[in-house]
C-alpha atoms as a PDB file:
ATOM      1  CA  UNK A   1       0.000   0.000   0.000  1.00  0.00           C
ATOM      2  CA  UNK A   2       2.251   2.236   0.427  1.00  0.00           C
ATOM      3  CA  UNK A   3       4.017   1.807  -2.682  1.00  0.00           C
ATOM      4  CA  UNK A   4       1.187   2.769  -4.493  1.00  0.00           C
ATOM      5  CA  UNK A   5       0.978   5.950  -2.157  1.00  0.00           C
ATOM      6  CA  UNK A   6       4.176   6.992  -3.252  1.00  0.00           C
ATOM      7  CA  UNK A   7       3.633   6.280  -6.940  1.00  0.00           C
ATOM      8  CA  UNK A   8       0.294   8.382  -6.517  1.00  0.00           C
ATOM      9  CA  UNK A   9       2.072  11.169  -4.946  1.00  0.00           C
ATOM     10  CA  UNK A  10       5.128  10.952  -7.482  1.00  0.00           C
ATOM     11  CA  UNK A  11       2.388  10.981 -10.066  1.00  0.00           C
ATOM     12  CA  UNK A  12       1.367  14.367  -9.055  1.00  0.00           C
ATOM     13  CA  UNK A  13       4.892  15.557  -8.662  1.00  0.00           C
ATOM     14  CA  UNK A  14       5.735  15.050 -12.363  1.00  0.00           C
ATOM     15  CA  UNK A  15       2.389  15.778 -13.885  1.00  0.00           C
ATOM     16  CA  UNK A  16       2.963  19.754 -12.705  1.00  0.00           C
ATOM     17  CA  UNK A  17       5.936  19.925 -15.000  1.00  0.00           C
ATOM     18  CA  UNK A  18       3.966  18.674 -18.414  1.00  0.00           C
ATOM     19  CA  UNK A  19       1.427  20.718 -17.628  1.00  0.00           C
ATOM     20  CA  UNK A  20       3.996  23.722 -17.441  1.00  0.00           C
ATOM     21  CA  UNK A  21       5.414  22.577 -20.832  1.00  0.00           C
ATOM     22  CA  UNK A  22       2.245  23.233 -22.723  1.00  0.00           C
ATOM     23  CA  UNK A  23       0.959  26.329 -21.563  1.00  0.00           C
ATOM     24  CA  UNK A  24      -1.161  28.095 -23.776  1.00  0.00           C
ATOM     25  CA  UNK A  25      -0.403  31.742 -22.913  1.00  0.00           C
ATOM     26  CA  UNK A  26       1.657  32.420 -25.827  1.00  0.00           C
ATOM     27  CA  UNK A  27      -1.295  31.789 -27.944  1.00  0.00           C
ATOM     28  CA  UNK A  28      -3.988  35.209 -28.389  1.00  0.00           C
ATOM     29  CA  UNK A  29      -7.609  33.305 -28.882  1.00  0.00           C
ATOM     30  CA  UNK A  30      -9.258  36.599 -29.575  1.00  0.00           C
ATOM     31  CA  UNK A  31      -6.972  37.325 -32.652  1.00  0.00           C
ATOM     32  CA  UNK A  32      -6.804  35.171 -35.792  1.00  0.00           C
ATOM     33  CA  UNK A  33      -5.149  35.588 -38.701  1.00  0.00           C
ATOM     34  CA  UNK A  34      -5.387  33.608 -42.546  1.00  0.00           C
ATOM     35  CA  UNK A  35      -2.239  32.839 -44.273  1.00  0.00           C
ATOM     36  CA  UNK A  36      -2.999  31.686 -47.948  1.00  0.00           C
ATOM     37  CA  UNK A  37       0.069  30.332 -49.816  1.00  0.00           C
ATOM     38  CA  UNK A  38       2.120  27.236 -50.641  1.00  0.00           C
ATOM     39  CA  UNK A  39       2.949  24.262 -48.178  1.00  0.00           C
ATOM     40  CA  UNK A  40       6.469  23.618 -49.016  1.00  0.00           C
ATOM     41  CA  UNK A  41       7.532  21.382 -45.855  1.00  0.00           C
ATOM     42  CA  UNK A  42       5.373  19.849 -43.535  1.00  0.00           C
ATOM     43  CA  UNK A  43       7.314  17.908 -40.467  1.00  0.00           C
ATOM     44  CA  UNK A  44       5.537  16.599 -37.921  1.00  0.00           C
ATOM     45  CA  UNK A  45       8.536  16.360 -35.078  1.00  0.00           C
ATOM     46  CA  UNK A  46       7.106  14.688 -32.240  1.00  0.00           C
ATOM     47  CA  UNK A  47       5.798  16.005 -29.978  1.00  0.00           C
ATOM     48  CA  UNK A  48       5.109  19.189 -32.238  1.00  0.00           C
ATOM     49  CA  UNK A  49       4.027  19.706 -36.096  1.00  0.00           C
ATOM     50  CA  UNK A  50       5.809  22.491 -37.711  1.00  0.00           C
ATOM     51  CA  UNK A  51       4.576  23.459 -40.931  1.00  0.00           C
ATOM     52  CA  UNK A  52       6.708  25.819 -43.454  1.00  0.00           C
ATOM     53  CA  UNK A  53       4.751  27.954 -46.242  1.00  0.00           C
ATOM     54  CA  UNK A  54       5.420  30.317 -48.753  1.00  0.00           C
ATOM     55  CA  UNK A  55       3.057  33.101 -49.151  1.00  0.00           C
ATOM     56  CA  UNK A  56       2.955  36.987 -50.148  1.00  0.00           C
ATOM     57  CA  UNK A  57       3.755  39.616 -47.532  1.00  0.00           C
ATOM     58  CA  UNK A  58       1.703  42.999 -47.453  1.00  0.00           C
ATOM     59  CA  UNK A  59       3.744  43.979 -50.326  1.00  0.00           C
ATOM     60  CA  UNK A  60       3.393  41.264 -52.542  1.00  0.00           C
ATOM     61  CA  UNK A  61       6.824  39.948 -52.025  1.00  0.00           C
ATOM     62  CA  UNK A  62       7.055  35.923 -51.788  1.00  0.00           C
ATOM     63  CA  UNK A  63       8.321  34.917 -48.247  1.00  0.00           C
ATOM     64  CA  UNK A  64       9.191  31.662 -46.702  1.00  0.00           C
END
């Protein structure tokens, strides 16, 4: 039993720090934007997907 206490408790411990690792307080939810271009790499990286495109800036310009 109290094995399984300490596992529980351990549990716990280590759950704070994933948690922490995927906090979402970089993102703005009240502020979207559309990008409309060209996929030219898509890498899904565990644990993360990062997706490159190539698309206009405001001037018209192509950018990676």
């Amino acid at each position: 039993m109290k094995f399984l206490s300490a596992l529980v408790v351990a549990s716990c411990i280590l759950s704070g720090n994933a948690l922490a690792h995927h906090s979402f307080a970089m993102f703005d939810n009240d502020k979207q934007i559309r990008l409309v271009g060209t996929v030219t790499e898509f890498r899904w990286q565990n644990p993360h997907v990062y997706i490159h495109l190539e698309a206009p800036d405001p001037k018209g310009k192509m950018r990676h």
